[in-house]
Protein backbone atom coordinates (compact mmCIF):
# COMPACT_ATOMS: atom_id res chain seq x y z
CA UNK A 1 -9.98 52.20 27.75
CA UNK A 2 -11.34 53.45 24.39
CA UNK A 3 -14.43 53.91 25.67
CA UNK A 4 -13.45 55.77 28.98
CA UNK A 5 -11.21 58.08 26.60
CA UNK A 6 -14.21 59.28 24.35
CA UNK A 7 -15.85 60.16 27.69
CA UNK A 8 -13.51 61.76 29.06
CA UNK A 9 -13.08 64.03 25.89
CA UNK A 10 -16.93 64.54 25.87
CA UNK A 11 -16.57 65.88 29.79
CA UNK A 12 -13.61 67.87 29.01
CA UNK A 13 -16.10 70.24 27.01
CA UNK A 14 -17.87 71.41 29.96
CA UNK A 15 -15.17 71.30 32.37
CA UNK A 16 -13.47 73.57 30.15
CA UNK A 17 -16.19 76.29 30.04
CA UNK A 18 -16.86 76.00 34.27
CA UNK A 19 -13.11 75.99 35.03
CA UNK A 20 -12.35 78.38 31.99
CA UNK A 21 -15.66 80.58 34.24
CA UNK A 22 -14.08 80.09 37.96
CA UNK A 23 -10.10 80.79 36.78
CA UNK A 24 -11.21 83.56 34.05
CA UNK A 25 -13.45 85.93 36.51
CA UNK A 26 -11.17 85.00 38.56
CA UNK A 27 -12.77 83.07 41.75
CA UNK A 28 -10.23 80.86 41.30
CA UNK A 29 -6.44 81.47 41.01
CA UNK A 30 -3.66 79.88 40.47
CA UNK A 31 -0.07 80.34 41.60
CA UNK A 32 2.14 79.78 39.13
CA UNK A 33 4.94 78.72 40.92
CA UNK A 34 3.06 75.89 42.52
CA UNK A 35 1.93 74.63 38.63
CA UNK A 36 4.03 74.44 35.33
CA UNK A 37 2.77 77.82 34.02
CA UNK A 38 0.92 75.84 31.13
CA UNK A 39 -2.38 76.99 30.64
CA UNK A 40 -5.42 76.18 28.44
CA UNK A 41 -6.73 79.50 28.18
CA UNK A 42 -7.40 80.46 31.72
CA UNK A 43 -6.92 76.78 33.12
CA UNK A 44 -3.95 74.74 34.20
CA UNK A 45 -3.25 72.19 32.13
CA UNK A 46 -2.45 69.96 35.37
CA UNK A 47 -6.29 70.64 35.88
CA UNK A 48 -7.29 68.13 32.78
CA UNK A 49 -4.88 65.26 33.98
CA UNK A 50 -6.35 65.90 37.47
CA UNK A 51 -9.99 65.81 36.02
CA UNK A 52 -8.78 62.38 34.14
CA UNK A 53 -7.79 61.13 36.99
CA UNK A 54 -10.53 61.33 39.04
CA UNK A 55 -12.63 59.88 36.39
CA UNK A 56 -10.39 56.81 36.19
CA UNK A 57 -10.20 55.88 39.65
CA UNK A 58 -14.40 55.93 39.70
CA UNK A 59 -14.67 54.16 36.46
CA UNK A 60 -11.88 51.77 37.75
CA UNK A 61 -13.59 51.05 41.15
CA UNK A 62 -16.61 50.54 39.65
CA UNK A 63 -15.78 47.79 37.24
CA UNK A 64 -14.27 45.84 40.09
CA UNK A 65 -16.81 46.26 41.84
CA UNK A 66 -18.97 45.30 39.17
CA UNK A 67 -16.03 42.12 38.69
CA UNK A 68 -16.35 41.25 42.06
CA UNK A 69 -20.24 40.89 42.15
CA UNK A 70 -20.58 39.13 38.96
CA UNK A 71 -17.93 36.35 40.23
CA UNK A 72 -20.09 36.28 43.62
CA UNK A 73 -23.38 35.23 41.87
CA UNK A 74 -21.64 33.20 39.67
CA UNK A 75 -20.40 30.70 42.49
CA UNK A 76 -23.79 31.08 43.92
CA UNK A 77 -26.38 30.42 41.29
């Protein structure tokens, strides 16, 4: 989890400016009724913990996966 934390924080740097972009000019907009009204500049900070997420869940599928096919050559050779 250490690891997939210091990613995340290196991603966050980019996702920041392209959100901070999209919300800021504004292509995208946000209701702030349908959020907490919390923003990081331009950017709802539900946005990060959605990013986060979404991160998680690959890197989390992928190490089962990865699990899963190191247990299968193991019983096979």
């Amino acid at each position: 989890m250490g690891r997939f934390f210091v990613s995340y924080m290196i991603v966050l740097i980019p996702f920041l400016i392209v959100n901070g972009l999209l919300t800021a000019l504004p292509v995208v907009e946000y209701n702030n009724t349908e959020n907490l009204g919390i923003r990081i500049f331009t950017i709802p900070v539900e946005d990060t913990m959605y990013g986060m997420l979404n991160m998680l869940g690959v890197v989390t599928i992928m190490e089962q996966m990865k699990n899963k096919n190191h247990s299968i050559k193991s019983m096979h050779g």
